[in-house]
N, C-alpha and C. Protein backbone atom coordinates (compact mmCIF):
# COMPACT_ATOMS: atom_id res chain seq x y z
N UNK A 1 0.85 -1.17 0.00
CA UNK A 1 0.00 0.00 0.00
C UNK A 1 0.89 1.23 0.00
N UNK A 2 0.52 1.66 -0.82
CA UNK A 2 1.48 3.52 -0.88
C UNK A 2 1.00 4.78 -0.61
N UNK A 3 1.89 4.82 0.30
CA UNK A 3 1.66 6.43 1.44
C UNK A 3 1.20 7.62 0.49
N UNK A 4 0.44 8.27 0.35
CA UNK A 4 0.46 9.46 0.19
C UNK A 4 0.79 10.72 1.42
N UNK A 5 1.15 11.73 0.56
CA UNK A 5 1.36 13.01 1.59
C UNK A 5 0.55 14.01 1.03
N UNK A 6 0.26 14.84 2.12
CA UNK A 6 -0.80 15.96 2.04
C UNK A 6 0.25 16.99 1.94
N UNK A 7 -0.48 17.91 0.67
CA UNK A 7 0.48 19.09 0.67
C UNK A 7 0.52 20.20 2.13
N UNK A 8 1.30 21.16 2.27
CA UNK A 8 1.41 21.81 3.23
C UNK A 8 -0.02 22.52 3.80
N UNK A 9 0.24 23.00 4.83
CA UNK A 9 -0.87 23.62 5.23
C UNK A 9 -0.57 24.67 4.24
N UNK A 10 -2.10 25.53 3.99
CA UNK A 10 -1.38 27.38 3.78
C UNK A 10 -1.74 27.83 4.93
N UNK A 11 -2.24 27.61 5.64
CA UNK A 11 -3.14 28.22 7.33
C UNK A 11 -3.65 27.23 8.08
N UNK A 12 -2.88 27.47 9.55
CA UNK A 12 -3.92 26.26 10.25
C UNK A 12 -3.97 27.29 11.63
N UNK A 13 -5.08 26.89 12.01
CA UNK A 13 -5.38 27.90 13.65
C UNK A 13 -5.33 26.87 14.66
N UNK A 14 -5.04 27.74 15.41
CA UNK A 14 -4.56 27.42 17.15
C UNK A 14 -5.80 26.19 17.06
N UNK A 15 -6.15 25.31 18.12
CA UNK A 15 -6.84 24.37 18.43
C UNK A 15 -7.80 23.31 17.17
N UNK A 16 -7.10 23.32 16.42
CA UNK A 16 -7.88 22.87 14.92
C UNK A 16 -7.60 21.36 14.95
N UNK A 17 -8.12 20.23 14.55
CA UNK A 17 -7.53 19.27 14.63
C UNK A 17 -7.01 18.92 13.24
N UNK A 18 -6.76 19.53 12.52
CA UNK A 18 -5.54 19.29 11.52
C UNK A 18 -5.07 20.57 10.68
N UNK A 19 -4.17 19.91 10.07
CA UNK A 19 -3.25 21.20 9.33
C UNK A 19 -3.65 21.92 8.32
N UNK A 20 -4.80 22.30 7.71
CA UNK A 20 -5.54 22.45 7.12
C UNK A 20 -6.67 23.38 7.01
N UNK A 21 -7.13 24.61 6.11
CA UNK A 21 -7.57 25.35 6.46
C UNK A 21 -9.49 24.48 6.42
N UNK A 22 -9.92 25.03 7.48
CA UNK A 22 -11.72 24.68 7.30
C UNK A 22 -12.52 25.55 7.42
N UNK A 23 -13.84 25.75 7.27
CA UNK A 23 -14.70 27.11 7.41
C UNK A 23 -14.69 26.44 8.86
N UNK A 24 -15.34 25.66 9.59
CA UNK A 24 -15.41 24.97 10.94
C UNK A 24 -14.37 25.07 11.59
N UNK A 25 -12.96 25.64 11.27
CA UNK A 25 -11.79 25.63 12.34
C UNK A 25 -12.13 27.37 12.17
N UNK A 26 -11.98 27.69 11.20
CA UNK A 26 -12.33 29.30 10.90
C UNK A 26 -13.35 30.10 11.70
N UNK A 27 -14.74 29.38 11.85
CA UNK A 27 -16.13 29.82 12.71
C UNK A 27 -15.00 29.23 14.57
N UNK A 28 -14.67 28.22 14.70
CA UNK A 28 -14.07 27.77 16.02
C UNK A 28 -13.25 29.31 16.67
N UNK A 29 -12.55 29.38 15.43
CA UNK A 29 -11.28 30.76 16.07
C UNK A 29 -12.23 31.79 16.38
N UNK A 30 -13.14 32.54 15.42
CA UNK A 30 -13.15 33.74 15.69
C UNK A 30 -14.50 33.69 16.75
N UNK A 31 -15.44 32.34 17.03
CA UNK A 31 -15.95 32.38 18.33
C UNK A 31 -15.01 32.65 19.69
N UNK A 32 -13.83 32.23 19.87
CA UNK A 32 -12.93 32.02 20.45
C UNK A 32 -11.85 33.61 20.73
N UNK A 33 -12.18 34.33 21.64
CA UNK A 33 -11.23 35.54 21.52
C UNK A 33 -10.20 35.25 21.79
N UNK A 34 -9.68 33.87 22.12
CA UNK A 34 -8.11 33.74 22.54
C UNK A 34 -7.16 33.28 21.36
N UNK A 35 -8.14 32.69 21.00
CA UNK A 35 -7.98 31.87 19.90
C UNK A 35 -7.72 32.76 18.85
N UNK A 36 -8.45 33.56 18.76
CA UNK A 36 -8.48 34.93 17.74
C UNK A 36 -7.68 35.72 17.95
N UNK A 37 -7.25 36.04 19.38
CA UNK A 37 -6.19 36.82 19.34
C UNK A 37 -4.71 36.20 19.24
N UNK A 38 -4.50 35.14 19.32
CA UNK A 38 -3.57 34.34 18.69
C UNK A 38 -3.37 34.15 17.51
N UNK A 39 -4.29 33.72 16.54
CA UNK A 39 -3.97 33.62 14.90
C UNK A 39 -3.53 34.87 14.70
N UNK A 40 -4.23 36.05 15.04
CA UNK A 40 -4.29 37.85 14.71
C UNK A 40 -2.82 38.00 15.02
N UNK A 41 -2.34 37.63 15.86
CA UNK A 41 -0.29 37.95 16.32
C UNK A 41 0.13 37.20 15.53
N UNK A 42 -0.16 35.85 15.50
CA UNK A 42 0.54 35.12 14.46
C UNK A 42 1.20 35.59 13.23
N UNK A 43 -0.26 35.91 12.42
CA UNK A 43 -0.10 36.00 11.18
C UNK A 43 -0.34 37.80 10.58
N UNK A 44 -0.07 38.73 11.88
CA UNK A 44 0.13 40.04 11.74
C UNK A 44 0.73 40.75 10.33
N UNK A 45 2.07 40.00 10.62
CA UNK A 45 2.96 40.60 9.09
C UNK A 45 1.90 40.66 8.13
N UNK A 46 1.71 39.11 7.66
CA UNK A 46 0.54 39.25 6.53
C UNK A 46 -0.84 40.17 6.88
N UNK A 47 -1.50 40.01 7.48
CA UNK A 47 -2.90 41.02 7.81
C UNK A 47 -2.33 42.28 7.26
N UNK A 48 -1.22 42.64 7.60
CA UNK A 48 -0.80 44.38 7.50
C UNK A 48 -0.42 44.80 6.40
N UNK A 49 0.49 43.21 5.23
CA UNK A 49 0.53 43.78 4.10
C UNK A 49 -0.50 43.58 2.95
N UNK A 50 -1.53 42.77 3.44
CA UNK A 50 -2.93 42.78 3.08
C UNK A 50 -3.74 43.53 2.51
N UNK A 51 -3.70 44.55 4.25
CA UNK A 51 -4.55 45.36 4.49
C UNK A 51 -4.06 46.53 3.89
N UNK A 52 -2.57 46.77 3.61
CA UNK A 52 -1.71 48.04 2.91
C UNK A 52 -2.32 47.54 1.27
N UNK A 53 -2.38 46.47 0.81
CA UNK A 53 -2.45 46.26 -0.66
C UNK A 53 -3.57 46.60 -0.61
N UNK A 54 -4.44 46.16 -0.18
CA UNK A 54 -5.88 46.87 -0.13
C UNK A 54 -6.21 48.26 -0.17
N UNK A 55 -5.60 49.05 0.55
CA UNK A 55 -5.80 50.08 0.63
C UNK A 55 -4.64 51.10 -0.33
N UNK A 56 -3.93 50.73 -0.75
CA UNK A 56 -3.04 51.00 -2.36
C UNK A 56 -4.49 50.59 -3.12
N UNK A 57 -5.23 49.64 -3.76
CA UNK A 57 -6.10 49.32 -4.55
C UNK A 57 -6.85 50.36 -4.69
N UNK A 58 -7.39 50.13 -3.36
CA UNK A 58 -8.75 51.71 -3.20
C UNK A 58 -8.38 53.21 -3.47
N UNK A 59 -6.92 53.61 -3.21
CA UNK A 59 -6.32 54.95 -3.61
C UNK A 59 -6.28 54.78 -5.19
N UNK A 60 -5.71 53.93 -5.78
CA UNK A 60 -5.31 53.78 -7.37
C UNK A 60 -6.58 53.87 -8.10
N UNK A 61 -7.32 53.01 -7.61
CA UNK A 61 -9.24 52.87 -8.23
C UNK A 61 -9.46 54.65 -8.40
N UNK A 62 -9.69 55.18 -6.77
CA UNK A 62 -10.08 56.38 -6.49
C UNK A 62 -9.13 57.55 -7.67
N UNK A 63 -7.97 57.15 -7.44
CA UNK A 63 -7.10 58.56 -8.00
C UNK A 63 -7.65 58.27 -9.75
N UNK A 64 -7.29 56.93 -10.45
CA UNK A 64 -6.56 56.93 -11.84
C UNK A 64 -7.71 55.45 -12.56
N UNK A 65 -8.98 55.42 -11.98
CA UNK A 65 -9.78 54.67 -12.68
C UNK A 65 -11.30 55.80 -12.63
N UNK A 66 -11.60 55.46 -14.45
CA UNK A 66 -12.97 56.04 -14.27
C UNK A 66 -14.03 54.77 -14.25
N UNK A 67 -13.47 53.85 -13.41
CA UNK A 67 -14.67 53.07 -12.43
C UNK A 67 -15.19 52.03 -14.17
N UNK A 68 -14.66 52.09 -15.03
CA UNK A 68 -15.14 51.22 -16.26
C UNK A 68 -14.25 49.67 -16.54
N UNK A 69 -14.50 49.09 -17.59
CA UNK A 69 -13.71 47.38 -17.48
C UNK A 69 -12.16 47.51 -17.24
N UNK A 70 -11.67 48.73 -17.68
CA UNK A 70 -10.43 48.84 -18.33
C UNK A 70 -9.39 48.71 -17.13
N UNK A 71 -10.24 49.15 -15.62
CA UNK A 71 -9.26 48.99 -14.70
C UNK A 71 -9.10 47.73 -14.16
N UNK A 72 -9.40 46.69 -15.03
CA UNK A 72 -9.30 45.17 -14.33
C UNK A 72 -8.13 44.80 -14.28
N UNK A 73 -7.73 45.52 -15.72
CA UNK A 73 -6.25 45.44 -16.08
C UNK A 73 -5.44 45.39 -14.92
N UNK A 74 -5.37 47.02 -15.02
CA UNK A 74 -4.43 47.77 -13.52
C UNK A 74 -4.90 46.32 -12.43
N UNK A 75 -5.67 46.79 -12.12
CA UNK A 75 -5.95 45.78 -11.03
C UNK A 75 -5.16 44.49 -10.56
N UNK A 76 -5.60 43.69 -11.99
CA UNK A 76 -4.68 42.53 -11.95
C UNK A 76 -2.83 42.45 -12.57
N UNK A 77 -2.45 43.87 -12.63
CA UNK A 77 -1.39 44.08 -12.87
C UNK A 77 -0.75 44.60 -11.31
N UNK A 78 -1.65 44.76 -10.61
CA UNK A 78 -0.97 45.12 -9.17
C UNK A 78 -1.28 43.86 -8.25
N UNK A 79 -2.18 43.21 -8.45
CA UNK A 79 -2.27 41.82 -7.61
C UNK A 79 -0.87 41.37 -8.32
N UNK A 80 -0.36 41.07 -9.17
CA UNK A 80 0.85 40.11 -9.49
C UNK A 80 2.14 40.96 -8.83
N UNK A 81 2.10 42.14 -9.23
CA UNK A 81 2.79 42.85 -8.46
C UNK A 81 3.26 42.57 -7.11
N UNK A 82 2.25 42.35 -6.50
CA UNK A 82 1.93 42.42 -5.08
C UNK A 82 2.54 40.89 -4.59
N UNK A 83 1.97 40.01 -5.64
CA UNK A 83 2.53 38.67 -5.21
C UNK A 83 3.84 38.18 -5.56
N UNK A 84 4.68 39.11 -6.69
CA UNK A 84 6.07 39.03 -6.38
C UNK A 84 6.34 39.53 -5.33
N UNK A 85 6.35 40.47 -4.86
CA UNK A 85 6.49 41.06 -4.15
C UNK A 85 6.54 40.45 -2.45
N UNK A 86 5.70 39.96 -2.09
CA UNK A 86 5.62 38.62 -1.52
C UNK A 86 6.37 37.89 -1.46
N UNK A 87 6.58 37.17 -2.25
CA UNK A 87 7.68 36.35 -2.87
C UNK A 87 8.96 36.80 -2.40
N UNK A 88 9.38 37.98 -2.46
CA UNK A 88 10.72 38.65 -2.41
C UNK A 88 10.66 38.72 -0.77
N UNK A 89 9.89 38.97 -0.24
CA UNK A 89 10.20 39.00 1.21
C UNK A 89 9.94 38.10 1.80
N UNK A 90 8.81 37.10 1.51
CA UNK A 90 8.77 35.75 2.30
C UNK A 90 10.36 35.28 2.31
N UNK A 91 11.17 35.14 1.05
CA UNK A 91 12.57 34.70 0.51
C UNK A 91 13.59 35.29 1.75
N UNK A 92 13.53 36.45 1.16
CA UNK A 92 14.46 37.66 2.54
C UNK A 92 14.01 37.37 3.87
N UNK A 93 13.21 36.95 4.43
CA UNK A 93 12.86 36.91 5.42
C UNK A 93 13.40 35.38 6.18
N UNK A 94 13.30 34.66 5.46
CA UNK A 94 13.30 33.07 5.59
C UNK A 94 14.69 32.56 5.31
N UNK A 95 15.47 33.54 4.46
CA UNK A 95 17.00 32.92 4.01
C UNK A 95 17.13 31.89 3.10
N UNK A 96 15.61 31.61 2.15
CA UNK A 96 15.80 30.55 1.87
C UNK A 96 14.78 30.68 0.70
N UNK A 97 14.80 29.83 -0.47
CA UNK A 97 14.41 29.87 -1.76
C UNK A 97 13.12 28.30 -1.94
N UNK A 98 13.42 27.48 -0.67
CA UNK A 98 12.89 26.45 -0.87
C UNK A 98 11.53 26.50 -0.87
N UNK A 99 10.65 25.59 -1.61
CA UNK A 99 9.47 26.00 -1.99
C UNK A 99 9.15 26.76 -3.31
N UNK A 100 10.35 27.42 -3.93
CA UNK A 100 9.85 28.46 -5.48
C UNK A 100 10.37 27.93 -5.99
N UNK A 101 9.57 27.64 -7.54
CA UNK A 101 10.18 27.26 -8.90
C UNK A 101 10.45 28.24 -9.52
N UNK A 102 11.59 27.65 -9.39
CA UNK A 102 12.60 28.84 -10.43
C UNK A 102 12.53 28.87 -11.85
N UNK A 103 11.75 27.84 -12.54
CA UNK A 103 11.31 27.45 -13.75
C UNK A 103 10.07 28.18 -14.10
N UNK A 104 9.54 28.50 -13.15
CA UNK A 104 7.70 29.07 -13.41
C UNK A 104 8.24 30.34 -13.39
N UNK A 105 9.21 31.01 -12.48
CA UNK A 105 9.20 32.09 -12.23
C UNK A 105 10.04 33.32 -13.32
N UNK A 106 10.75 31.93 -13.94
CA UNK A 106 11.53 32.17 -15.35
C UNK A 106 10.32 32.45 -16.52
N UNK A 107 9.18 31.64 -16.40
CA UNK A 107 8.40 32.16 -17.12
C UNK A 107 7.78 33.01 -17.50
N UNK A 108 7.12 33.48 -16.10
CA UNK A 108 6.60 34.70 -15.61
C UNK A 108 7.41 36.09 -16.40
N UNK A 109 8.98 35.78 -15.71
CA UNK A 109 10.16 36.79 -16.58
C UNK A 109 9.77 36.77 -18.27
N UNK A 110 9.42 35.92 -18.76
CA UNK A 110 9.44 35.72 -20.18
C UNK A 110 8.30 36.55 -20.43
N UNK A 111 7.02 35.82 -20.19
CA UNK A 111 5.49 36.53 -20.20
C UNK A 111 5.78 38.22 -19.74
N UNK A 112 6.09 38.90 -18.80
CA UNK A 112 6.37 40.17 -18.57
C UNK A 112 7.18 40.63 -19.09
N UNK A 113 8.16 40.28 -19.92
CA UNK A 113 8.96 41.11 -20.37
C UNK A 113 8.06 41.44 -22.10
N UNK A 114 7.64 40.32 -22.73
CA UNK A 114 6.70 40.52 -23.73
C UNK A 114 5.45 41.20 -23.20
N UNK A 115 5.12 41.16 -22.23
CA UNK A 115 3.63 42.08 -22.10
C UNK A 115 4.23 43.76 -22.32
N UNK A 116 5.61 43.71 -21.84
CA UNK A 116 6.64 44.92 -21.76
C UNK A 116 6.74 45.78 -23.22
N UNK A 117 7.39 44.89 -23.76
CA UNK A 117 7.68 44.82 -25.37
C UNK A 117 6.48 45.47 -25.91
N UNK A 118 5.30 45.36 -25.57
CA UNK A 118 3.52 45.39 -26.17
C UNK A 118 3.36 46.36 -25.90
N UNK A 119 3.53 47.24 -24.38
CA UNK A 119 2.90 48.22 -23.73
C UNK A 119 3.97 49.37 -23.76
N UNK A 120 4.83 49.29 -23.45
CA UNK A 120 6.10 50.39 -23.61
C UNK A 120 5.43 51.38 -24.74
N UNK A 121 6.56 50.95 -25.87
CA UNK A 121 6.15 51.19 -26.92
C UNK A 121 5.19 51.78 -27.57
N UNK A 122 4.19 51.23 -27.23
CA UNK A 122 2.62 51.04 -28.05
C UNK A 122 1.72 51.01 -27.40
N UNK A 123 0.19 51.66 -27.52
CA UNK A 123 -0.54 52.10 -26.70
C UNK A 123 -1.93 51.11 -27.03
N UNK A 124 -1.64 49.90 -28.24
CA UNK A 124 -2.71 49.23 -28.24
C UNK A 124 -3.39 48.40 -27.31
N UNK A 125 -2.72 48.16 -26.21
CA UNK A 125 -3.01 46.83 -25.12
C UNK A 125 -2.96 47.69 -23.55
N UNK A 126 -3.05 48.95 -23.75
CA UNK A 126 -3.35 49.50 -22.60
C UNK A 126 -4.52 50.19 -21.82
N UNK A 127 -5.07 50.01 -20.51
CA UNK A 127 -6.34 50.35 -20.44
C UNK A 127 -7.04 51.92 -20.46
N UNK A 128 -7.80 51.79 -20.69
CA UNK A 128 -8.22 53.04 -21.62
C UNK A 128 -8.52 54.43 -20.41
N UNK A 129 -8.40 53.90 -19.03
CA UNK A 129 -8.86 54.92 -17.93
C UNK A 129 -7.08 55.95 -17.83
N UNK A 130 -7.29 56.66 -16.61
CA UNK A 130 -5.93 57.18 -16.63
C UNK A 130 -4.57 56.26 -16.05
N UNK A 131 -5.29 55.34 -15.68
CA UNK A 131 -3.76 54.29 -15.08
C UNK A 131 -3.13 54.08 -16.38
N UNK A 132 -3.79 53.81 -17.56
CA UNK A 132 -3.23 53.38 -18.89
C UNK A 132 -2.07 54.58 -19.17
N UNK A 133 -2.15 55.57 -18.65
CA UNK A 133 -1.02 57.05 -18.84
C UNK A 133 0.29 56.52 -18.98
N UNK A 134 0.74 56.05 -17.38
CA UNK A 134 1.98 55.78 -17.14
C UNK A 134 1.66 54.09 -15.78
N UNK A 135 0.59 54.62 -14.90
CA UNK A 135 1.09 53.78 -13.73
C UNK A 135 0.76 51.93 -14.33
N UNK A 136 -0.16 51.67 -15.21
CA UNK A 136 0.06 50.36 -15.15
C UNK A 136 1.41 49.86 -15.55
N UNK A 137 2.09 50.84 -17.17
CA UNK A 137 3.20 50.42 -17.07
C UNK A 137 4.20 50.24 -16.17
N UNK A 138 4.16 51.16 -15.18
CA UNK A 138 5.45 51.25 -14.14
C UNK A 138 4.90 49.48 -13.18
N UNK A 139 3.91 49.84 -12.93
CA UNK A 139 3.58 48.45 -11.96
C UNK A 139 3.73 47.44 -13.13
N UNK A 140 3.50 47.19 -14.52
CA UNK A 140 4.68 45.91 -14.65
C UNK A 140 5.87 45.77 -14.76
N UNK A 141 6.57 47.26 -14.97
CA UNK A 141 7.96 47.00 -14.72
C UNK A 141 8.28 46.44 -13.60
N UNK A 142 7.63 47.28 -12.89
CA UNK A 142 8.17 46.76 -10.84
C UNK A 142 8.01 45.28 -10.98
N UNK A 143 7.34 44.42 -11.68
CA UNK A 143 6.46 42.82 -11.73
C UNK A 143 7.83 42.42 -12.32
N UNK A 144 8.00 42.84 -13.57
CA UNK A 144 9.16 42.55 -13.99
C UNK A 144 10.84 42.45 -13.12
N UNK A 145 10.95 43.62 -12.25
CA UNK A 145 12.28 43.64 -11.47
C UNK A 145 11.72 42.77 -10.27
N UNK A 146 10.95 43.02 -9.87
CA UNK A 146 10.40 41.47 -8.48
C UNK A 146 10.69 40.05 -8.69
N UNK A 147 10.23 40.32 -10.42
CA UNK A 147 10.09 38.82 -10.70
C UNK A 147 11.81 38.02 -11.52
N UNK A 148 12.79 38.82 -11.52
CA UNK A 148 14.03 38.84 -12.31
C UNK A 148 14.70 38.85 -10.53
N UNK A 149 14.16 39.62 -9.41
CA UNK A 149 14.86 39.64 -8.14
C UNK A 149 14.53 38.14 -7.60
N UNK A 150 13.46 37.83 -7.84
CA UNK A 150 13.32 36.39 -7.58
C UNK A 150 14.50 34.79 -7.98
N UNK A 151 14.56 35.47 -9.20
CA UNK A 151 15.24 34.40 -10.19
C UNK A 151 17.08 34.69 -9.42
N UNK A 152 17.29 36.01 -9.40
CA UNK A 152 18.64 36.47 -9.29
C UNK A 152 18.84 35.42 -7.44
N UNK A 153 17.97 35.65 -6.84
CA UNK A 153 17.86 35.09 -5.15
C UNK A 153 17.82 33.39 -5.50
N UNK A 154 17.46 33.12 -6.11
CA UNK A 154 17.12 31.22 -6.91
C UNK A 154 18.31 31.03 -7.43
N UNK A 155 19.15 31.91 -8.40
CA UNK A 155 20.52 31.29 -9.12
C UNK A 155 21.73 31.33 -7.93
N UNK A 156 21.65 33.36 -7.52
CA UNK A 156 23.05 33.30 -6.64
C UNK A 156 22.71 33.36 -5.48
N UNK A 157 22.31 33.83 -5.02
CA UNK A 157 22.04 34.54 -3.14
C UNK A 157 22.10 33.10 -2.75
N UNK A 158 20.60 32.33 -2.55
CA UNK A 158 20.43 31.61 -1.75
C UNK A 158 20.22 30.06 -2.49
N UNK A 159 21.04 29.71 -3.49
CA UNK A 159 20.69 28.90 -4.50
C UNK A 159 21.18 27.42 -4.02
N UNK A 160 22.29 27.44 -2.56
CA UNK A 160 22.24 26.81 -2.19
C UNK A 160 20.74 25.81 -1.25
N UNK A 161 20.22 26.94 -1.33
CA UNK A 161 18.67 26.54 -0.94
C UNK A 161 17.87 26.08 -2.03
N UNK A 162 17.75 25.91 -3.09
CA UNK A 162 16.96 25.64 -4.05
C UNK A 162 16.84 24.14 -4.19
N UNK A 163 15.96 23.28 -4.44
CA UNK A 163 15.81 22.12 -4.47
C UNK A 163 15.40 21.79 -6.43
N UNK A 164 16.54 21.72 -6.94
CA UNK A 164 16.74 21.72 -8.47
C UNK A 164 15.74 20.29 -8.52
N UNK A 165 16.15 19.10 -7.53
CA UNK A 165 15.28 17.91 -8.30
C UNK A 165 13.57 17.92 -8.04
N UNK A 166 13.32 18.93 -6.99
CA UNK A 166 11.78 19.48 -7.20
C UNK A 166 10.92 19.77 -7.70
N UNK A 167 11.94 20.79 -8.71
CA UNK A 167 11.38 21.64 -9.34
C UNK A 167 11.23 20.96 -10.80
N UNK A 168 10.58 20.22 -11.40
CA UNK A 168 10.39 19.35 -12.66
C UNK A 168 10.08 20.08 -13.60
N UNK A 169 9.45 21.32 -13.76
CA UNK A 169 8.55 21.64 -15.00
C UNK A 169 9.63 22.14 -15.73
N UNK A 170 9.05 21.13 -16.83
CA UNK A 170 9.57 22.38 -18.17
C UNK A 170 9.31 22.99 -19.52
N UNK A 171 10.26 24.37 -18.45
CA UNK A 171 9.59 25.47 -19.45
C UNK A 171 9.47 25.47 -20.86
N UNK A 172 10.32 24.67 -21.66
CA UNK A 172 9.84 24.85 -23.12
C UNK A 172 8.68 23.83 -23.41
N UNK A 173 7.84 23.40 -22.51
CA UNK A 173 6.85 22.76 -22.82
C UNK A 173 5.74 24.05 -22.75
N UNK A 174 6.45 25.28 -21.93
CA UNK A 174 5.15 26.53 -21.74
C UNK A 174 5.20 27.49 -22.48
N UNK A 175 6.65 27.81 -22.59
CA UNK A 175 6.67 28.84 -23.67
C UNK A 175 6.74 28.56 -24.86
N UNK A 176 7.62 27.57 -25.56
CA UNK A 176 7.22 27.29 -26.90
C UNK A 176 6.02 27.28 -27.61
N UNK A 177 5.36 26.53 -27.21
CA UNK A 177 3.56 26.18 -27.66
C UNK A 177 3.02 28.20 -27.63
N UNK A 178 3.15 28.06 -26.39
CA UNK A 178 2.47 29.58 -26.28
C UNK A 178 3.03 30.60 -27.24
N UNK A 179 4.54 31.04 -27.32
CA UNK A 179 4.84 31.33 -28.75
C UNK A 179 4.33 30.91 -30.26
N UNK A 180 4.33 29.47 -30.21
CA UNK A 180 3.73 29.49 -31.32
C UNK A 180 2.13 30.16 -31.80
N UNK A 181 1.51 29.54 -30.57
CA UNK A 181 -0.21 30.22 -30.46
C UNK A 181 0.10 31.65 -30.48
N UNK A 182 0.60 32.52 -30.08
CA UNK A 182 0.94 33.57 -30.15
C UNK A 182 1.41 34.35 -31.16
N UNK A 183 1.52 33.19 -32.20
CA UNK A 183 2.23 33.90 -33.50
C UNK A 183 0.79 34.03 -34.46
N UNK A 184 -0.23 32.44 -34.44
CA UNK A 184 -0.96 32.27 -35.32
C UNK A 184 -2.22 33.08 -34.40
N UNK A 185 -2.40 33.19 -33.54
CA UNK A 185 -3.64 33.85 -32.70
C UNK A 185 -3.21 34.91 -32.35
N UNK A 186 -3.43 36.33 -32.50
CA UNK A 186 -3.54 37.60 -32.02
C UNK A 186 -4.21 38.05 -32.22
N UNK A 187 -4.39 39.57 -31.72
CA UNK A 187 -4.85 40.43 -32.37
C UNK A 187 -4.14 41.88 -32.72
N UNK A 188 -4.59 42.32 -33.50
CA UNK A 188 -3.53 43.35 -33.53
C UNK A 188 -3.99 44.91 -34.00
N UNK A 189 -4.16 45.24 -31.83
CA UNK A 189 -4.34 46.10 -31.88
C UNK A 189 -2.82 47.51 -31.98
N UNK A 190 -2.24 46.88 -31.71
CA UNK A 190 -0.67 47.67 -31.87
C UNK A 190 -0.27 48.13 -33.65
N UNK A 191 -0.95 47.04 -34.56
CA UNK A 191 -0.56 47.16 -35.77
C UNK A 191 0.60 46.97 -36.11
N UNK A 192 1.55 46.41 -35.37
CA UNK A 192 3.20 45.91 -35.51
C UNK A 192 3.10 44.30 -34.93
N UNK A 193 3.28 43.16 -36.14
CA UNK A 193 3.26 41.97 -35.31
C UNK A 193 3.49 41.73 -34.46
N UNK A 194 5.10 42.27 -34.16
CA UNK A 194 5.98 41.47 -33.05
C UNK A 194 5.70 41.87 -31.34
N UNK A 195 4.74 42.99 -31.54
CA UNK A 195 4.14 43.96 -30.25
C UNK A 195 3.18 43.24 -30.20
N UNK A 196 2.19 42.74 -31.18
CA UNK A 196 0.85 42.04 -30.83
C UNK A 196 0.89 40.39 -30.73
């Protein structure tokens, strides 16, 4: 008979009977003020940079969206943001790389630097409110240097931490194909192939 293993927790609370997040360990804590005020210290760091991304969202919406589809964009150009970003300090914080594929994250580098290539340049793939001006571009550059600070912390910094036989995927099984689809499927609002 062969063992399986359960992947990691992402969250488990004080008195829960397993490692594992549940709505029923979730309703347990926050009946529980001790309990609640324990997860709340715990997991502070995160709540605070949460609650800061959140409230970056609501300023950016407020300042540089006229409230139409176009800011989904921005939006989801600052959630990735946000989750390199993450990334870079969970890393710094921990001394240690274990747990990130350095293969996905190489991808990511690939995908952003072409979304780069598209938007720089050329104003066809940008959203039409005022973030489209300047700030979505700058927030994928920042995606871009988060996500290249990632890779740089995976090869030299802490690469003695990296678990190379872990990490299996590969990338020319993601980017190739997708290049190719990318050549025969566009659209082209830029009017220059190699941008669209």
């Amino acid at each position: 008979v062969e063992s399986t293993t359960t992947a990691p927790a992402v969250c488990s609370f004080p008195g829960s009977s397993s490692s594992t997040f549940s709505i029923k360990d979730f309703s347990r804590v926050v009946r529980d003020r001790e309990k609640l005020a324990l997860w709340l210290s715990t997991h502070r760091g995160s709540l605070q940079a949460w609650t800061g991304f959140f409230v970056v969202v609501l300023v950016v919406y407020h300042l540089f969206s006229d409230g139409d589809f176009s800011f989904l964009m921005t939006l989801s150009s600052l959630i990735s943001m946000f989750s390199f970003l993450m990334v870079v300090l969970k890393i710094e914080a921990t001394k240690s790389v274990a747990g990130v594929s350095l293969k996905m994250i190489e991808c990511y580098v690939v995908l952003i630097f072409a979304r780069l290539c598209s938007i720089i340049p050329f104003e066809g793939y940008l959203p039409y409110d005022r973030s489209g001006d300047w700030l979505y571009q700058c927030v994928e550059a920042l995606s871009f240097l988060l996500a290249g600070t990632v890779v740089y912390l995976c090869r030299r910094r802490f690469a003695s931490t990296y678990d190379v036989g872990g990490d299996t995927l590969n990338h020319l099984f993601l980017i190739v194909p997708a290049a190719l689809l990318a050549l025969l499927f566009h659209p082209s609002l830029n009017a220059f192939m190699p941008a669209d």
